[in-house]
Protein backbone atom coordinates (compact mmCIF):
# COMPACT_ATOMS: atom_id res chain seq x y z
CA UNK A 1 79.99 -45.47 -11.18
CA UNK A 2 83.57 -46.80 -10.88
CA UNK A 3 84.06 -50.07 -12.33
CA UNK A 4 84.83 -53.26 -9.89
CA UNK A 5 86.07 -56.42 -9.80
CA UNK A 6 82.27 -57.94 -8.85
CA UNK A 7 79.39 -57.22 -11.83
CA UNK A 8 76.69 -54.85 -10.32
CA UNK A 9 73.57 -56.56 -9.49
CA UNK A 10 70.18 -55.69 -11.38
CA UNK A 11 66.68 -56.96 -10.42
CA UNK A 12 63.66 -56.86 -12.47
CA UNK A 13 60.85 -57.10 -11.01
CA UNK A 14 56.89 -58.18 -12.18
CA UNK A 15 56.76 -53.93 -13.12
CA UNK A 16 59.61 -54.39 -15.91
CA UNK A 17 61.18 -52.08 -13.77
CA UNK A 18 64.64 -52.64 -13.69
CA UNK A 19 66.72 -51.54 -9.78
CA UNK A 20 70.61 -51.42 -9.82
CA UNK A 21 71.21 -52.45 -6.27
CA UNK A 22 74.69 -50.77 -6.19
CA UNK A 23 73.29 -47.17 -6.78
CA UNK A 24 70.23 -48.14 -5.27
CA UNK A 25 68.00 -46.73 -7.81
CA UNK A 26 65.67 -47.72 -10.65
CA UNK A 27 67.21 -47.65 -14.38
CA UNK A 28 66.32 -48.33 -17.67
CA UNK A 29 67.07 -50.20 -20.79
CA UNK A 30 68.82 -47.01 -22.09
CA UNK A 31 70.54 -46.71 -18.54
CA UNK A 32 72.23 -50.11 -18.88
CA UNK A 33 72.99 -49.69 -22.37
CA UNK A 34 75.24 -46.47 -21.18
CA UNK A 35 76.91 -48.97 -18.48
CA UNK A 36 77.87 -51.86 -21.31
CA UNK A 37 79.34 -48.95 -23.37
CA UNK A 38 81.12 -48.02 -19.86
CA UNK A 39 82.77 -51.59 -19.78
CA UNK A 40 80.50 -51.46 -16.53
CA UNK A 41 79.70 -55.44 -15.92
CA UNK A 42 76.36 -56.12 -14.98
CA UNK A 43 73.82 -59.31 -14.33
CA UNK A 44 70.40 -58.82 -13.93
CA UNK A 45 68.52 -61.53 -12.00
CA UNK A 46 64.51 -61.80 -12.06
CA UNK A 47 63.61 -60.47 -8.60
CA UNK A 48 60.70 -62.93 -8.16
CA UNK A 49 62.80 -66.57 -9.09
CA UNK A 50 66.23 -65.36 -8.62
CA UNK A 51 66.64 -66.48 -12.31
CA UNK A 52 69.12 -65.16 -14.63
CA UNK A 53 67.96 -62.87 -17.57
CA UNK A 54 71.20 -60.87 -18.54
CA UNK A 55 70.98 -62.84 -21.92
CA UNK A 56 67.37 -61.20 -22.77
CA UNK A 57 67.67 -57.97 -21.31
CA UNK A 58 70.99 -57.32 -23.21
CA UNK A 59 69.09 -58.63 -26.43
CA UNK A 60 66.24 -56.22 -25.68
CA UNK A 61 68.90 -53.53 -25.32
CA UNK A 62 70.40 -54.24 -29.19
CA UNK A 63 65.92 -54.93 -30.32
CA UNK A 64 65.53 -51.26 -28.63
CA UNK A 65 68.95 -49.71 -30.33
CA UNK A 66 67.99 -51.16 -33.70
CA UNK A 67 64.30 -49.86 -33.57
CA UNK A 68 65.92 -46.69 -33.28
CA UNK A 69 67.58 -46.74 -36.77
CA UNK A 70 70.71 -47.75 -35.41
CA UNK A 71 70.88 -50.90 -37.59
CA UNK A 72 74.45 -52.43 -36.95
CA UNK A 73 73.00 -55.70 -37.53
CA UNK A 74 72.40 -56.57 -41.46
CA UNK A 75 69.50 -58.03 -42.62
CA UNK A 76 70.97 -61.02 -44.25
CA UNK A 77 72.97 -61.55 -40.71
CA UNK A 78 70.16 -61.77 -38.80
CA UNK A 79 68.35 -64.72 -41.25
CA UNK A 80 71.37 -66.39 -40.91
CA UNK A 81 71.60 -65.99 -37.16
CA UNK A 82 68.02 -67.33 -36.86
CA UNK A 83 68.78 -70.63 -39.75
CA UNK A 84 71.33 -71.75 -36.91
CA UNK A 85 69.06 -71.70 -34.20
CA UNK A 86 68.13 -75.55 -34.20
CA UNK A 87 71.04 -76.38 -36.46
CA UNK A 88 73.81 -78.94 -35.84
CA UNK A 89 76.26 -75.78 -35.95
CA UNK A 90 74.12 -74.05 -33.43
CA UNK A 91 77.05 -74.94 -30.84
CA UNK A 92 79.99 -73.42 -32.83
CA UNK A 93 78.12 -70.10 -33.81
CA UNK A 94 78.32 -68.34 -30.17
CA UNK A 95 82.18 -69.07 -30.09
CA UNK A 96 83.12 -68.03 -33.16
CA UNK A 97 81.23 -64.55 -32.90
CA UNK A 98 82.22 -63.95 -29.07
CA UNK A 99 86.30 -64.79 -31.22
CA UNK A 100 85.48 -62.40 -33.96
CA UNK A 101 84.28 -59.57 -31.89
CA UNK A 102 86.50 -59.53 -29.16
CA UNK A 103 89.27 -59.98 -32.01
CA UNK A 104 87.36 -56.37 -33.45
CA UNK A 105 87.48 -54.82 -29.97
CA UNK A 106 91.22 -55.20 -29.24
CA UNK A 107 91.75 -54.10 -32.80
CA UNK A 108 89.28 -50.90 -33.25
CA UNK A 109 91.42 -48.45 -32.29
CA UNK A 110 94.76 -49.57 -34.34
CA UNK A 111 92.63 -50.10 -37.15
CA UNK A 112 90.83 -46.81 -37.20
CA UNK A 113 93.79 -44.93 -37.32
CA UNK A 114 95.53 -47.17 -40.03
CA UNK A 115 92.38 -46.93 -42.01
CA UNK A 116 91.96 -42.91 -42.02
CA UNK A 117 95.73 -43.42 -42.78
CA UNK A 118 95.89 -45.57 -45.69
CA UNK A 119 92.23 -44.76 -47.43
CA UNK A 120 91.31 -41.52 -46.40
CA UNK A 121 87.77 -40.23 -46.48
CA UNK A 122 87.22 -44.13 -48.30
CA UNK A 123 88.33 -45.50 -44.78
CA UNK A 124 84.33 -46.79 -44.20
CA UNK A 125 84.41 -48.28 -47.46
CA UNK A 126 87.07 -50.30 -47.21
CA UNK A 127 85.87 -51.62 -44.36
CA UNK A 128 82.20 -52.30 -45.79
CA UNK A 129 84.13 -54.22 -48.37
CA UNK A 130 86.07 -56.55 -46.19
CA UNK A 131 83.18 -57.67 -43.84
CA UNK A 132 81.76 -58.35 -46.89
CA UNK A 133 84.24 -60.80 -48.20
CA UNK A 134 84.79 -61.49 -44.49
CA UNK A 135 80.75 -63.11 -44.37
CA UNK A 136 81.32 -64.11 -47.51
CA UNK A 137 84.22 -66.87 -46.33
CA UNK A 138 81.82 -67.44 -43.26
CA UNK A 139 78.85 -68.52 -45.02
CA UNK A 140 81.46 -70.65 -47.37
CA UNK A 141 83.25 -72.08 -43.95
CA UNK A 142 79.90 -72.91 -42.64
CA UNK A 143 78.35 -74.86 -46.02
CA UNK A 144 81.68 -76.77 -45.79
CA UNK A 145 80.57 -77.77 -42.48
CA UNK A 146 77.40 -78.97 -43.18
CA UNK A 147 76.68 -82.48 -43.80
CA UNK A 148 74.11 -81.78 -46.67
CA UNK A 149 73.71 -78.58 -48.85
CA UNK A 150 70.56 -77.42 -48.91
CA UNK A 151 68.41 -78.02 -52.19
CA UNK A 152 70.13 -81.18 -52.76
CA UNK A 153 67.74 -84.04 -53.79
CA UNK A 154 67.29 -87.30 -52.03
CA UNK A 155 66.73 -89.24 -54.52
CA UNK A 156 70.03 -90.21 -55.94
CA UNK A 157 71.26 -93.88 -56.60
CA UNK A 158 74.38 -94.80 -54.46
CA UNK A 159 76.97 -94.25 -57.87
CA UNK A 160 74.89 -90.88 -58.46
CA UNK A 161 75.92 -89.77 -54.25
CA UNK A 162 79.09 -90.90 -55.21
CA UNK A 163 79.58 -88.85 -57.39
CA UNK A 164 78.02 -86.63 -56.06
CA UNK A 165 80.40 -86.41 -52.92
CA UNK A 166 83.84 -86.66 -55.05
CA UNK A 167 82.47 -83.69 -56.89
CA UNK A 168 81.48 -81.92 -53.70
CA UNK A 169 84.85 -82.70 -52.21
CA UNK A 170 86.69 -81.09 -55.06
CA UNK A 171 84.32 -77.90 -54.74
CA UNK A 172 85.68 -77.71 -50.60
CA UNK A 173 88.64 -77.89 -51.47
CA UNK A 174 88.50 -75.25 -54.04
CA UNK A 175 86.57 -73.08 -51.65
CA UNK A 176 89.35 -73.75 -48.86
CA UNK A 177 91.94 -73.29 -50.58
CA UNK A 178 89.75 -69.73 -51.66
CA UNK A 179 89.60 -68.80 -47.84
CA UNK A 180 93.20 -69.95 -47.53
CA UNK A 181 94.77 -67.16 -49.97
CA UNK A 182 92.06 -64.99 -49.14
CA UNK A 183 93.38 -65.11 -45.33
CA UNK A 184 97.29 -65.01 -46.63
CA UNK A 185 95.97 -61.66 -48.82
CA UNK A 186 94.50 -60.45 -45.62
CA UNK A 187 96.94 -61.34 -43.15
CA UNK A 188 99.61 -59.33 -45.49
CA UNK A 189 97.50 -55.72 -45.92
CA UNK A 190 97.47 -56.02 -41.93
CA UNK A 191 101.29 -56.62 -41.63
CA UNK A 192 101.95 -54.15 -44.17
CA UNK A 193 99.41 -51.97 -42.18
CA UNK A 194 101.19 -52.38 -39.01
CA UNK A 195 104.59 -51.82 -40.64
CA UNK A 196 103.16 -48.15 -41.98
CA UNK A 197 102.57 -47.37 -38.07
């Protein structure tokens, strides 16, 4: 189906059958998962209370994909996905991952090419090893964010929390300034990258 400036319109109804109203014809999970990978924008609406589910039917989508073996999503991701849930970063999380992966998207295709390019047959490797450090400086950016690490005892004396917090500010700082060369290291293979091209 051509794609259009309005998103296609998907009931479900009490069945779990899912109808695309612009084809007029009943789909399924697999059916919209070919449409997201179309760019093909979509919002399904439960045909009984007109509410919106896009949000769960998209998450059953990735549940079905991964139950397949397709695991894109790492085990130690999801536990930290789920440890925000509740969490006073819970608010910051979808932002930053809607940034980072539309930041992937516009990049996938430059970066492919650079990476067969520079590494070879190691290309996948490479890349293993920098979303590695790259959840690495996340997990760091998010403990610097929270007000109290976790395992920390409560029962320190005010001078002891002092101290505690001067030597906790030093340890930031040391981590920031961490993500801060690791980001100038980074920022410089993709320059030189881009200069190769």
């Amino acid at each position: 189906m051509a794609k259009t400036s309005e998103p296609t319109i998907i009931k479900k109804y009490a069945n779990r059958r899912l109808y695309n109203t612009g084809t007029s014809t009943y789909v399924t999970l697999e059916d919209l998962a070919v449409m997201v990978k179309g760019e093909e924008d979509f919002v399904v609406y439960d045909a009984k209370t007109g509410e919106d589910i896009t949000r769960s039917v998209l998450t059953q989508i990735i549940f079905e994909q991964e139950g397949k073996g397709q695991n894109l999503l790492p085990v130690t991701f999801l536990r930290q996905l789920i440890r925000f849930y509740g969490d006073s970063m819970q608010g910051l999380v979808p932002s930053f991952l809607e940034y980072s992966m539309t930041s992937l998207t516009k990049e996938q295709e430059k970066l492919r090419s650079q990476m067969s390019e520079a590494f070879g047959a190691t290309a996948f490797e490479a890349i293993e090893d920098q979303v590695k450090r790259n959840t690495e400086m996340f997990e760091r950016a998010m403990k610097m964010f929270m007000p109290f690490p976790t395992g920390e005892s409560g029962g320190a004396t005010n001078s002891g929390s002092e101290a505690g917090a001067a030597k906790k500010g030093q340890t930031e700082s040391g981590d920031l300034d961490d993500m801060k060369r690791q980001l100038e290291e980074m920022q410089k293979k993709i320059n030189q990258l881009s200069d190769k091209s």
